[in-house]
C-alpha atoms as a PDB file:
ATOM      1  CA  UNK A   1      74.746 134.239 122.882  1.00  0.00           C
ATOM      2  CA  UNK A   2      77.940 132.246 122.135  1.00  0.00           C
ATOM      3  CA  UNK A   3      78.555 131.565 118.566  1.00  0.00           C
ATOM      4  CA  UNK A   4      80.854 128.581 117.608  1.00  0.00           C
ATOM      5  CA  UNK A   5      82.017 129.243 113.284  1.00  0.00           C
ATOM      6  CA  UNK A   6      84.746 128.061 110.951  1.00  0.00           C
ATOM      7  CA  UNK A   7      85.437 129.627 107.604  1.00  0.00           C
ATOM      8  CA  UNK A   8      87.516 128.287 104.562  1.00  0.00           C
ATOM      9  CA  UNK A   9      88.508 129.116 101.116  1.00  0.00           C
ATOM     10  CA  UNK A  10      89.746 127.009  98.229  1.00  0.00           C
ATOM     11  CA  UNK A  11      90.977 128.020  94.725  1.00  0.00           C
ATOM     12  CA  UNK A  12      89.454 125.003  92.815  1.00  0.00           C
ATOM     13  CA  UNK A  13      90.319 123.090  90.760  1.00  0.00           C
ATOM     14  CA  UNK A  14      90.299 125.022  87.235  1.00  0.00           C
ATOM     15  CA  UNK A  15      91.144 128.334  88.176  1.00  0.00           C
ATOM     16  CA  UNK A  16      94.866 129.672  88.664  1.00  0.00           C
ATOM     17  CA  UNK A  17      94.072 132.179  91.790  1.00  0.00           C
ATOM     18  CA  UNK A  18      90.896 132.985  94.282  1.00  0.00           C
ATOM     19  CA  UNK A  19      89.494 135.839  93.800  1.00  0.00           C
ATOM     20  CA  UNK A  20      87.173 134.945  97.124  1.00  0.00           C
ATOM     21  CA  UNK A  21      87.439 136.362 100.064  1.00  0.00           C
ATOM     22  CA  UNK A  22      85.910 136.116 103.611  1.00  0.00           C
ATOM     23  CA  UNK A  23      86.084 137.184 107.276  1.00  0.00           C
ATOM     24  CA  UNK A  24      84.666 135.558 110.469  1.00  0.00           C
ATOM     25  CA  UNK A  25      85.487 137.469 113.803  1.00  0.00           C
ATOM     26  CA  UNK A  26      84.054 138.457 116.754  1.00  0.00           C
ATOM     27  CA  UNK A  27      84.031 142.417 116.585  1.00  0.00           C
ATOM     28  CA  UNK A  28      82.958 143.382 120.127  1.00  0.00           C
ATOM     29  CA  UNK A  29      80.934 142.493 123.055  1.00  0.00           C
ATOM     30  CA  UNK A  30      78.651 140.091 121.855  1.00  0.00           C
ATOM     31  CA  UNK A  31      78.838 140.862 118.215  1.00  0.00           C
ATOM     32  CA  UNK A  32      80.155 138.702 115.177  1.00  0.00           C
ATOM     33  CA  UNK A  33      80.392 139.917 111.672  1.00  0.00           C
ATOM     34  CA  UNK A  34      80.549 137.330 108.896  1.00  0.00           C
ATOM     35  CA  UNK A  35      81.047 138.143 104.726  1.00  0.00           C
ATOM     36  CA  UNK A  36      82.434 136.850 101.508  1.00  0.00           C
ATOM     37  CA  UNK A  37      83.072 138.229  98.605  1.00  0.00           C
ATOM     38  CA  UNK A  38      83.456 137.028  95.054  1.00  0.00           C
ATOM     39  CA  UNK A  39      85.644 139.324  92.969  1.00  0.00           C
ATOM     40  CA  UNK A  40      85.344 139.711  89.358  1.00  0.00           C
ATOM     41  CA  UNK A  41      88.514 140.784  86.859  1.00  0.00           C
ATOM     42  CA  UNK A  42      91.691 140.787  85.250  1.00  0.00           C
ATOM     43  CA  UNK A  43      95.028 141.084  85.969  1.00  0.00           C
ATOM     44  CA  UNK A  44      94.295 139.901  89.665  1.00  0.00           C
ATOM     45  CA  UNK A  45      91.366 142.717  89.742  1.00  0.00           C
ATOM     46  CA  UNK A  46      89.211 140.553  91.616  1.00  0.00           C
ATOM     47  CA  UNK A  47      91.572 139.891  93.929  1.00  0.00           C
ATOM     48  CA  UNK A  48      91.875 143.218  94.603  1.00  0.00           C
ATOM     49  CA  UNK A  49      88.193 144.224  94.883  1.00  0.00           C
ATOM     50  CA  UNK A  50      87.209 141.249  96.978  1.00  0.00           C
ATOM     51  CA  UNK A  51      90.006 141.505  99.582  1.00  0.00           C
ATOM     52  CA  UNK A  52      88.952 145.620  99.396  1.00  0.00           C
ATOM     53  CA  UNK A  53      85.688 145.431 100.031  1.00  0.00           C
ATOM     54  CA  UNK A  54      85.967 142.752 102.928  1.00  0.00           C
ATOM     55  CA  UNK A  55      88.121 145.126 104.337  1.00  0.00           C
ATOM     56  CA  UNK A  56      86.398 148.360 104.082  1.00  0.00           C
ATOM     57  CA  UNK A  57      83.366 146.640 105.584  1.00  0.00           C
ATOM     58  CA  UNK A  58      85.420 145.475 108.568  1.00  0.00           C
ATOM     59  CA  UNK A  59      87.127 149.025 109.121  1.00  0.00           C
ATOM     60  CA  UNK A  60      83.535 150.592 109.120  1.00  0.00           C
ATOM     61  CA  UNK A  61      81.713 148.249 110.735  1.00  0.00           C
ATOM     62  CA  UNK A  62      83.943 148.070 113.926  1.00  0.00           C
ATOM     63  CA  UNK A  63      83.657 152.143 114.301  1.00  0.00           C
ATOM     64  CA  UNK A  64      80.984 152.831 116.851  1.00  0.00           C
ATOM     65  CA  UNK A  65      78.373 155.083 115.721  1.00  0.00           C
ATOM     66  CA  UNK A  66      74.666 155.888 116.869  1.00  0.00           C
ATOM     67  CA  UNK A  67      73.218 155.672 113.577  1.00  0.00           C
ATOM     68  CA  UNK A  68      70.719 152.969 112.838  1.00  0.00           C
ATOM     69  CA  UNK A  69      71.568 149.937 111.711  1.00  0.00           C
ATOM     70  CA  UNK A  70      69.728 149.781 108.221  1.00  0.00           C
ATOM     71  CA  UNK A  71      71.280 153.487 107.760  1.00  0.00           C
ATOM     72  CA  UNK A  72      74.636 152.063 108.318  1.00  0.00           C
ATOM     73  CA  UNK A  73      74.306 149.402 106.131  1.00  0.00           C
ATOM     74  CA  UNK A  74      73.686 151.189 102.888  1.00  0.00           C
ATOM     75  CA  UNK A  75      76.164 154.059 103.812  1.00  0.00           C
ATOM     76  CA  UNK A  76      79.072 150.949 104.236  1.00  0.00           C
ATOM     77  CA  UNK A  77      78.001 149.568 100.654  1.00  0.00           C
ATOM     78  CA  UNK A  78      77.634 152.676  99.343  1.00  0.00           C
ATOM     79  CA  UNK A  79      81.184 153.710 100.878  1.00  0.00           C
ATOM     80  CA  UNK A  80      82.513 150.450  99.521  1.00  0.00           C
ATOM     81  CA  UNK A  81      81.362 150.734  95.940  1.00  0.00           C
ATOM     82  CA  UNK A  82      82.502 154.288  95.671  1.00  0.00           C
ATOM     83  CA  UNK A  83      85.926 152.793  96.360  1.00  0.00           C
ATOM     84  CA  UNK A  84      85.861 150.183  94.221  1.00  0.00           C
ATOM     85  CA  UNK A  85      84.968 151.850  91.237  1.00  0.00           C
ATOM     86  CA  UNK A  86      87.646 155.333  91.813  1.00  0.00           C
ATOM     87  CA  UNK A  87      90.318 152.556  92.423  1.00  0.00           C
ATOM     88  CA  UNK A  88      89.741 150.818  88.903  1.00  0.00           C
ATOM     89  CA  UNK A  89      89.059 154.039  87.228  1.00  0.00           C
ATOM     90  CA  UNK A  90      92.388 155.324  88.535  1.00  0.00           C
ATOM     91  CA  UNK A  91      94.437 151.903  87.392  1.00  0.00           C
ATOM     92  CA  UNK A  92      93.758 150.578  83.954  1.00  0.00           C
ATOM     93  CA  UNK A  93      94.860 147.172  84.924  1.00  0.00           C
ATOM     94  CA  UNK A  94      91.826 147.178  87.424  1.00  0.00           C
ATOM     95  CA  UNK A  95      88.951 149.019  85.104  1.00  0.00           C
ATOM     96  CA  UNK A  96      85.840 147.501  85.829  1.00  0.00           C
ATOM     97  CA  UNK A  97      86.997 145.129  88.680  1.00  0.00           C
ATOM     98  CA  UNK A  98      84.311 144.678  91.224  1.00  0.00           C
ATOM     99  CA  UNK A  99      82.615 142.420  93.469  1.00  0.00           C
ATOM    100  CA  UNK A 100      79.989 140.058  95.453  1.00  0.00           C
ATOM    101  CA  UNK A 101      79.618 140.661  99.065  1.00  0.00           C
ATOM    102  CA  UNK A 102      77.333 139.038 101.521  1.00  0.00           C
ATOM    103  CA  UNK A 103      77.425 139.976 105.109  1.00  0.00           C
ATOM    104  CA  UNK A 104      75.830 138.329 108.081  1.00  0.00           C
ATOM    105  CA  UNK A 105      76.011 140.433 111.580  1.00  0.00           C
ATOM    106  CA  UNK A 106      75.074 138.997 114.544  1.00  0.00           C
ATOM    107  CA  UNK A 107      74.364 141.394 117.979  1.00  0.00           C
ATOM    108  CA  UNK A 108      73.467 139.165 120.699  1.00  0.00           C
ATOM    109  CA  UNK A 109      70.524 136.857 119.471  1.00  0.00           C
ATOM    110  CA  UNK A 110      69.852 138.752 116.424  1.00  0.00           C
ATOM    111  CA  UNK A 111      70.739 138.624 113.113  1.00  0.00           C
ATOM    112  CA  UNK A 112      70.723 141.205 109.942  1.00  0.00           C
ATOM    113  CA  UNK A 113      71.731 140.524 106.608  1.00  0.00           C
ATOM    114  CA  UNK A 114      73.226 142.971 104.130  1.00  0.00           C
ATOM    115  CA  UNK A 115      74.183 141.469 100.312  1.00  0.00           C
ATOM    116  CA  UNK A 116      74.872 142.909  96.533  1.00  0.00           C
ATOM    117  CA  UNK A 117      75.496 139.887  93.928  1.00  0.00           C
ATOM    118  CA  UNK A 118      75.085 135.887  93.807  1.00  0.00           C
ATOM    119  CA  UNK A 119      77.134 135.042  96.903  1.00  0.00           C
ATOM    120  CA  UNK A 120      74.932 133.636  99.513  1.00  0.00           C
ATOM    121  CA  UNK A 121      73.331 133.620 102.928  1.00  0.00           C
ATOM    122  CA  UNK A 122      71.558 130.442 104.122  1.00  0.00           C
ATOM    123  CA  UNK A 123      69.452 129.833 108.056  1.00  0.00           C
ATOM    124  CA  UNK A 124      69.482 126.542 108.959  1.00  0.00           C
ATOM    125  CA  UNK A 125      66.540 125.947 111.492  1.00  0.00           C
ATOM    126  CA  UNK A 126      65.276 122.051 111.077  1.00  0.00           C
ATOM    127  CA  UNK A 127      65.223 122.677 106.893  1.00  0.00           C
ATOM    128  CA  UNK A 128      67.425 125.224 105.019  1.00  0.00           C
ATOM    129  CA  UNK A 129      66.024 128.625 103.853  1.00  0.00           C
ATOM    130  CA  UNK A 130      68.484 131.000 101.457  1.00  0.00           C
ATOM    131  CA  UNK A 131      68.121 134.204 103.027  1.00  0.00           C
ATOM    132  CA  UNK A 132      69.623 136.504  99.892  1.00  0.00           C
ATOM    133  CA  UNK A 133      68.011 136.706  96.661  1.00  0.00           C
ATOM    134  CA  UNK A 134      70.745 136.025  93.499  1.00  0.00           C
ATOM    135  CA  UNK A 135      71.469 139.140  91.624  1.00  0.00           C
ATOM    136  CA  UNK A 136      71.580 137.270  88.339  1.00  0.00           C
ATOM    137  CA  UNK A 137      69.938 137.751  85.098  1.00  0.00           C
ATOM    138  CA  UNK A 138      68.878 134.358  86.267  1.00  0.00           C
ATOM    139  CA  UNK A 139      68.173 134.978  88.998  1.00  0.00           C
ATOM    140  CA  UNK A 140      65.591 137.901  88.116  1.00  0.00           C
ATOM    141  CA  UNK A 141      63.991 135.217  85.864  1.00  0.00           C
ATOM    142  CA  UNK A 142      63.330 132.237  89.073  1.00  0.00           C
ATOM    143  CA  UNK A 143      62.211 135.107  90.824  1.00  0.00           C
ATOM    144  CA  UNK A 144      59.752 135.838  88.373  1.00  0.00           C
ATOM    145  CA  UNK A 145      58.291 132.781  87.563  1.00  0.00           C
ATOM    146  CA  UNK A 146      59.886 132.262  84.322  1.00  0.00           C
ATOM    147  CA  UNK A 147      62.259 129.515  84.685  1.00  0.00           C
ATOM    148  CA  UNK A 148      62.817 126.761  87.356  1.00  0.00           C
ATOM    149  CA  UNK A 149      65.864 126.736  89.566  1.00  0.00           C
ATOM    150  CA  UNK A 150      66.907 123.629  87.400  1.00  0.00           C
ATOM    151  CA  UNK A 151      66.764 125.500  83.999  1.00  0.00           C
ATOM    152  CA  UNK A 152      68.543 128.238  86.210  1.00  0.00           C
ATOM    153  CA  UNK A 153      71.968 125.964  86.565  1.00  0.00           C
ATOM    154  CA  UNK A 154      72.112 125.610  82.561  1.00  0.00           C
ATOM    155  CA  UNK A 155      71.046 128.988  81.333  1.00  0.00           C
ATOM    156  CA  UNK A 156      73.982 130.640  79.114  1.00  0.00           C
ATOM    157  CA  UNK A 157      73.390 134.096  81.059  1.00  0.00           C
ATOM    158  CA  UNK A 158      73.752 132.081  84.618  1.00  0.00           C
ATOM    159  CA  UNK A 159      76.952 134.153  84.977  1.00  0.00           C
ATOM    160  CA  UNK A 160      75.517 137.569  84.124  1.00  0.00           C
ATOM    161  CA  UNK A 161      74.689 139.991  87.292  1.00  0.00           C
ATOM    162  CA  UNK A 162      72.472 142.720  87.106  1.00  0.00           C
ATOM    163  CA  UNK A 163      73.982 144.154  90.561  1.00  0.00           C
ATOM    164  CA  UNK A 164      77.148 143.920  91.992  1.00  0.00           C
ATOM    165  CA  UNK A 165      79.853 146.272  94.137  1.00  0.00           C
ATOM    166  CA  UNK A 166      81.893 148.376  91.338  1.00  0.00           C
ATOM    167  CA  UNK A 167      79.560 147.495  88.473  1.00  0.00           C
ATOM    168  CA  UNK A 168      77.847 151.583  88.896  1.00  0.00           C
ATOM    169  CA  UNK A 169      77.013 154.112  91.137  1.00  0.00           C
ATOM    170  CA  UNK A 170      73.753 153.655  92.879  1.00  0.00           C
ATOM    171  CA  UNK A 171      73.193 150.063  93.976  1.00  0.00           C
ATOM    172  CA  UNK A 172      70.360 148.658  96.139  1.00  0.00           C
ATOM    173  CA  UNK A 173      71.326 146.319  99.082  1.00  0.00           C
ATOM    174  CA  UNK A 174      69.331 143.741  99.901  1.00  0.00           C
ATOM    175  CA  UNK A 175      68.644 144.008 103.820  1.00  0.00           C
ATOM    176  CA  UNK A 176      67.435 141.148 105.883  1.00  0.00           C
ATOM    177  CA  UNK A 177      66.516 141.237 109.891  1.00  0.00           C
ATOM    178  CA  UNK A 178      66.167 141.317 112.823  1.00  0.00           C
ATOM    179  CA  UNK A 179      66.088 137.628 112.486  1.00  0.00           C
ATOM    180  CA  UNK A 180      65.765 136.060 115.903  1.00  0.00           C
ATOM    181  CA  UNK A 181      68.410 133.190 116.624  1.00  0.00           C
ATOM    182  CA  UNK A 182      67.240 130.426 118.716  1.00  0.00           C
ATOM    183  CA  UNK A 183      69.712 127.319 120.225  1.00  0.00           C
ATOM    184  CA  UNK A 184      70.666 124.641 117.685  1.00  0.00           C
ATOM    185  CA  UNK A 185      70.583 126.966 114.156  1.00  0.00           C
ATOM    186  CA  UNK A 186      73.368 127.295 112.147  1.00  0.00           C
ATOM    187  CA  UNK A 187      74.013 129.694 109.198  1.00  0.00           C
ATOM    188  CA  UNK A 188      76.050 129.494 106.077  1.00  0.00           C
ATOM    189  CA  UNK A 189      78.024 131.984 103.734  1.00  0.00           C
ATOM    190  CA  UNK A 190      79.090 130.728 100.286  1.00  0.00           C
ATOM    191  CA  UNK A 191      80.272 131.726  97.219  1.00  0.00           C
ATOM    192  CA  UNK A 192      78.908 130.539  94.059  1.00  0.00           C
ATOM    193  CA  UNK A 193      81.779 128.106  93.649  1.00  0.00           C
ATOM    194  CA  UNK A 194      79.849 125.807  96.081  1.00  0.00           C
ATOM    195  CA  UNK A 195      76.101 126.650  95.080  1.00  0.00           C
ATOM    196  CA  UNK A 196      77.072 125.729  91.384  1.00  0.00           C
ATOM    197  CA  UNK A 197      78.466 121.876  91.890  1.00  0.00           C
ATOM    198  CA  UNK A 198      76.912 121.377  95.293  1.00  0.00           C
ATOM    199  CA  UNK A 199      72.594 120.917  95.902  1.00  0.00           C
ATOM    200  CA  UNK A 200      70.523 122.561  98.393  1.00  0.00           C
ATOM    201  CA  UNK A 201      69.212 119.346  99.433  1.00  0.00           C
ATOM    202  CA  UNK A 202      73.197 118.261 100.112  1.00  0.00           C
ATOM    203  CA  UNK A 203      74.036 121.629 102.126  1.00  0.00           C
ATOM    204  CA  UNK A 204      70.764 120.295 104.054  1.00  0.00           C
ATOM    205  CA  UNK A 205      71.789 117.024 105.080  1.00  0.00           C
ATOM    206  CA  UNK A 206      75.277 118.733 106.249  1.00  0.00           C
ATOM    207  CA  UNK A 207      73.699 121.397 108.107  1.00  0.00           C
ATOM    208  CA  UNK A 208      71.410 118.484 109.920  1.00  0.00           C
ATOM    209  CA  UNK A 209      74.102 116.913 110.965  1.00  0.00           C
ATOM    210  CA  UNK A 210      76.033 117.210 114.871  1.00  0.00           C
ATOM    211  CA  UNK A 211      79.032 117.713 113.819  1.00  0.00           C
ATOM    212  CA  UNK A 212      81.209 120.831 114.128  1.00  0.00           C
ATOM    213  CA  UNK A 213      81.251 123.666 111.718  1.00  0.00           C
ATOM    214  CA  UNK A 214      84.681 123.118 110.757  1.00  0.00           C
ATOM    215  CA  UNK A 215      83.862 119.756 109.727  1.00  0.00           C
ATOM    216  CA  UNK A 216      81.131 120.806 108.036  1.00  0.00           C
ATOM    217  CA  UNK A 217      82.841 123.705 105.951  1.00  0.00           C
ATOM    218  CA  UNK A 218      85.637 120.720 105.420  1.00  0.00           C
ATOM    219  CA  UNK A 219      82.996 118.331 104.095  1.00  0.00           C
ATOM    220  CA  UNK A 220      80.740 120.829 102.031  1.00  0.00           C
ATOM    221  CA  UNK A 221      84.802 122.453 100.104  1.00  0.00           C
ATOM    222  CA  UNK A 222      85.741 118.318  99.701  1.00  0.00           C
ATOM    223  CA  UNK A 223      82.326 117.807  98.315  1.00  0.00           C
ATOM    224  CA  UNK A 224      82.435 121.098  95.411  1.00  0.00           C
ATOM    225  CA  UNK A 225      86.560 119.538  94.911  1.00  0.00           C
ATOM    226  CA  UNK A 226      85.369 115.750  94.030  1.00  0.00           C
ATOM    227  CA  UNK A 227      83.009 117.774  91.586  1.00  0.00           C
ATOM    228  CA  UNK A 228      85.491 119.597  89.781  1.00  0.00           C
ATOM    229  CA  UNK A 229      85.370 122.780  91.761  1.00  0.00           C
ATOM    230  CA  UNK A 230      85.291 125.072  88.620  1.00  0.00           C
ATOM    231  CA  UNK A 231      85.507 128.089  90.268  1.00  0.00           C
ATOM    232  CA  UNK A 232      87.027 129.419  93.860  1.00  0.00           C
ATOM    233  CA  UNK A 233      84.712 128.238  96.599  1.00  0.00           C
ATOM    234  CA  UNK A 234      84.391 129.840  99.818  1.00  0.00           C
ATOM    235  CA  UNK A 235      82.480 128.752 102.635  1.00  0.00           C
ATOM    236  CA  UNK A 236      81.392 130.127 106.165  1.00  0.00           C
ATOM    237  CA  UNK A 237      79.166 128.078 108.681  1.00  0.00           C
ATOM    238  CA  UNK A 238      78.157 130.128 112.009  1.00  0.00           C
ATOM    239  CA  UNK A 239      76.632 127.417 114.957  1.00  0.00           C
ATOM    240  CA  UNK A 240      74.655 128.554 118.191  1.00  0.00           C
ATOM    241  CA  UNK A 241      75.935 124.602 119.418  1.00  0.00           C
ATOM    242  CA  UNK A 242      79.414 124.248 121.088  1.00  0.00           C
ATOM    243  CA  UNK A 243      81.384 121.408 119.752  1.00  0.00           C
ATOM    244  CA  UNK A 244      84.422 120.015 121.500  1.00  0.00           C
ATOM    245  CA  UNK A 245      86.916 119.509 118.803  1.00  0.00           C
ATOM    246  CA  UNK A 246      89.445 118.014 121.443  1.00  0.00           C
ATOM    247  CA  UNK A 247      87.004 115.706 122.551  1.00  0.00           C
ATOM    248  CA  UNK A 248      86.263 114.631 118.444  1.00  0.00           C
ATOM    249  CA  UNK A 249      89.793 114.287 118.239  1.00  0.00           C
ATOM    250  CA  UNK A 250      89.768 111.932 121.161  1.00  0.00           C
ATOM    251  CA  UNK A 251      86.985 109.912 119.854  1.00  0.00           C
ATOM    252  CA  UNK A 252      88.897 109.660 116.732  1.00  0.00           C
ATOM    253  CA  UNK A 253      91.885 108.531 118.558  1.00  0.00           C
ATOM    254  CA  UNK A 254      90.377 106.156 120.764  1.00  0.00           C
ATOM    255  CA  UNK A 255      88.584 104.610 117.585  1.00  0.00           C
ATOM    256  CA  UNK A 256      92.315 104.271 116.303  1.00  0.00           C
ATOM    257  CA  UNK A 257      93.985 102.781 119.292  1.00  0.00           C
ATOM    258  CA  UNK A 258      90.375 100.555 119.635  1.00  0.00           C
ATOM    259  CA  UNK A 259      91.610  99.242 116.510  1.00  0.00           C
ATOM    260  CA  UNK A 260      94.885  98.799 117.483  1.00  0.00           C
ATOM    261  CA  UNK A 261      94.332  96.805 120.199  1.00  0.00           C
ATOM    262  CA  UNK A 262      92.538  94.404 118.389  1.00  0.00           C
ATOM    263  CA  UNK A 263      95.054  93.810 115.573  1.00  0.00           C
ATOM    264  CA  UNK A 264      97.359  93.656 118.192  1.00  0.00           C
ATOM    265  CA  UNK A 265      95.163  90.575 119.701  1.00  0.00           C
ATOM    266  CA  UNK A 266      95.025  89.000 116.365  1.00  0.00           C
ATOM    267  CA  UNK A 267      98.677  88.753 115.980  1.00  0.00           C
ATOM    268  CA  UNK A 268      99.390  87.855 119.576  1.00  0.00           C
ATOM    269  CA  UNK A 269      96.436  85.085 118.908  1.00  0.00           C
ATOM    270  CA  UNK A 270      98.516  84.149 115.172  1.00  0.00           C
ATOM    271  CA  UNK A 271     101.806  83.862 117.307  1.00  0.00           C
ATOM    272  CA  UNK A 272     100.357  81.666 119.672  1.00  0.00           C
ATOM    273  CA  UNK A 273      99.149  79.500 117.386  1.00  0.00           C
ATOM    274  CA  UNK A 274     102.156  79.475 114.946  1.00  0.00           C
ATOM    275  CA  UNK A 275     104.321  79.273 118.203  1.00  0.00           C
ATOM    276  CA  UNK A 276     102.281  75.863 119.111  1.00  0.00           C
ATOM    277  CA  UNK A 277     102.754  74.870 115.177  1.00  0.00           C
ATOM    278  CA  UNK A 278     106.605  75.713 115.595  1.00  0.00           C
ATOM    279  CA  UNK A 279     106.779  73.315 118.811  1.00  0.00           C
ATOM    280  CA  UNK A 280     104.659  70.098 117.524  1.00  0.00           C
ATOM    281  CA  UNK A 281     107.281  69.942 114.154  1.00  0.00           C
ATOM    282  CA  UNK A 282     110.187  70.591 116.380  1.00  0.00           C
ATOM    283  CA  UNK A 283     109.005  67.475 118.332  1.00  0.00           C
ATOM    284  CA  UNK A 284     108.344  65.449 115.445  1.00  0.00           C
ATOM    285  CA  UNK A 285     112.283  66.415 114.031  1.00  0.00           C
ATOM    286  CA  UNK A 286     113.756  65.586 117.462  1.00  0.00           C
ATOM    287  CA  UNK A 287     111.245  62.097 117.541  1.00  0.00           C
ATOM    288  CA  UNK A 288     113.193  61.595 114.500  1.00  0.00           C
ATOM    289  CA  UNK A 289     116.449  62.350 115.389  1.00  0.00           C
ATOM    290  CA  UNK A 290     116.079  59.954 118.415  1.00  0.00           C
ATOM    291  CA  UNK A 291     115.060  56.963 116.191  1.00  0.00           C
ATOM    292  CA  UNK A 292     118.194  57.688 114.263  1.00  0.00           C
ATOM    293  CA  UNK A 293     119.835  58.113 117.278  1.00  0.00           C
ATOM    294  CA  UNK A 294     118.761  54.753 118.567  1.00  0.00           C
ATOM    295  CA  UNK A 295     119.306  52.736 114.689  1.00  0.00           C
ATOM    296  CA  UNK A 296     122.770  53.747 115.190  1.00  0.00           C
ATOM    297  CA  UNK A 297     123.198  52.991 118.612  1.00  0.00           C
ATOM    298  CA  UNK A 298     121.564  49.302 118.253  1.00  0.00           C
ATOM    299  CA  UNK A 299     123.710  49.321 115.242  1.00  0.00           C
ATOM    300  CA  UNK A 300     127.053  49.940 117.218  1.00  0.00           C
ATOM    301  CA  UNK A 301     126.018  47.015 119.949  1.00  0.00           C
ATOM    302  CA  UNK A 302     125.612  44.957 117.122  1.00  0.00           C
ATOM    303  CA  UNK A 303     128.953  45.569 115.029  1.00  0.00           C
ATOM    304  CA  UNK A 304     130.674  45.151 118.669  1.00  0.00           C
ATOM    305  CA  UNK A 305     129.157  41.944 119.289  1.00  0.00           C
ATOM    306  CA  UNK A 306     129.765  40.621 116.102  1.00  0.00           C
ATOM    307  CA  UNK A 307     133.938  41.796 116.495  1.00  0.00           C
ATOM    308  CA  UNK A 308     133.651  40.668 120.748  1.00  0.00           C
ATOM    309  CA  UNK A 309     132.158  37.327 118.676  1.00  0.00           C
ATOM    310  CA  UNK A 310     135.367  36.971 116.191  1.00  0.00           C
ATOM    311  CA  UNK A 311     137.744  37.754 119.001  1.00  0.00           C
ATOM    312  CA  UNK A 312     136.786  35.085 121.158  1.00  0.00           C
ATOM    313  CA  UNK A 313     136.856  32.616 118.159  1.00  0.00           C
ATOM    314  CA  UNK A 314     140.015  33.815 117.363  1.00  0.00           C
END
């Protein structure tokens, strides 16, 4: 199955640096790995721990190995974490840096998800469904009945995870799949920066629309900027649909030149009619000019007739 993606990251608005990061590639014969991550620290530790883990998971992911998938999974988080934490432990500036990191791979027409944190994986089939479960203190407490999604977006702790990549030794990765891809769905990767100014029902109406994912991911990072963007927002849409961009930009173009052409006409039309404007006062001056002429000229006959008069008197 051909895949058709487009992946973007913006700093925001308020922060000085993005501590996101993401990948989107096609890592062999019919298999695409997708991820972002959402790094957490200071002194540019999230930096660090986001681009790390991204690129641990890429390294291990494109070694071929026979063990299962699920196995291989949890030994690449584990592998990850492990990493994570020595490398803060062994540079003060970095103590305690760490990470989201959501990861959608794709083998032929399936799908598997693997995620620690509040990052997120969405399937877009006719109506959006989020795929990864929020690793929030808030997150625990939708899950469990005890506050509504809405309450969710204004709770104090709404920053607080219970579960991320560096946090401790021992995590639990969510696991998702096979999840079987049919023609026309779509998926999306995002970090929180895009979830917290931007509503499900909003990503919806995006995802239902043909367009390209490129346009999409532009559209959804425009939408979270007009917002206020608070935080970095990164954003991944995968498509199953091919979509010409040459032939968009074409449209686009022929739209413009469309409209060229007709404000062409409308000046052409506005010189025409100023040319026949021009042309009816010119003919009115030189109408003038004539009678003038002619005064004059009946003027001349008449002082000569009056001095031809006197001469023959005289």
């Amino acid at each position: 199955m051909n895949l058709y993606f487009y992946g973007k990251s913006d700093r925001g608005i308020v922060r000085d640096n993005n501590e996101d990061f993401f990948f989107a590639e096609r890592i062999g014969e019919e298999e695409f790995l997708f991820a972002v991550a959402d790094g957490m620290g200071g002194h540019l530790a999230g930096e660090v721990a986001s681009r790390r883990a991204i690129e641990t998971l890429v390294r291990e992911f494109t070694r071929k190995t026979d063990e299962p998938l699920p196995s291989k999974i949890r030994r690449v988080f584990d592998k990850i974490n492990s990493e994570i934490i020595s490398e803060g432990n062994e540079n003060l500036e970095q103590r305690g840096m760490g990470t989201t990191l959501s990861a959608l791979y794709i083998k032929k027409d399936r799908a598997f998800v693997a995620h620690i944190g509040d990052s997120r994986i969405y399937h877009f089939s006719g109506r959006l469904k989020q795929l990864t479960e929020d690793h929030s203190f808030v997150g625990k407490l939708v899950k469990d009945g005890l506050i509504s999604p809405e309450e969710a977006k204004v709770h104090p702790k709404r920053n607080i995870l219970y579960q991320s990549i560096g946090m401790r030794r021992g995590i639990n990765v969510q696991i998702e799949g096979p999840i079987k891809i049919k023609e026309g769905e779509k998926f999306l990767l995002c970090t929180d920066g895009l979830t917290a100014v931007v509503e499900e029902n909003e990503i919806e109406t995006l995802l239902s629309k043909d367009i390209s994912p490129k346009k999409t991911v532009n559209e959804l990072v425009d939408t979270a900027l007009k917002r206020g963007a608070p935080d970095n927002v990164t954003v991944i849409v995968v498509s199953t649909k091919a979509y010409d961009e040459t032939k968009e930009y074409h449209l686009k173009k022929t739209k413009k030149k469309r409209k060229l052409n007709w404000l062409l006409l409308v000046l052409m039309i506005l010189l025409i009619l100023l040319s026949f404007v021009f042309a009816d006062l010119f003919l009115k001056y030189r109408e003038k000019e004539n009678k003038k002429e002619q005064k004059g000229s009946i003027g001349n006959i008449k002082k000569t007739n009056i001095f031809l008069s006197c001469m023959k008197d005289f």
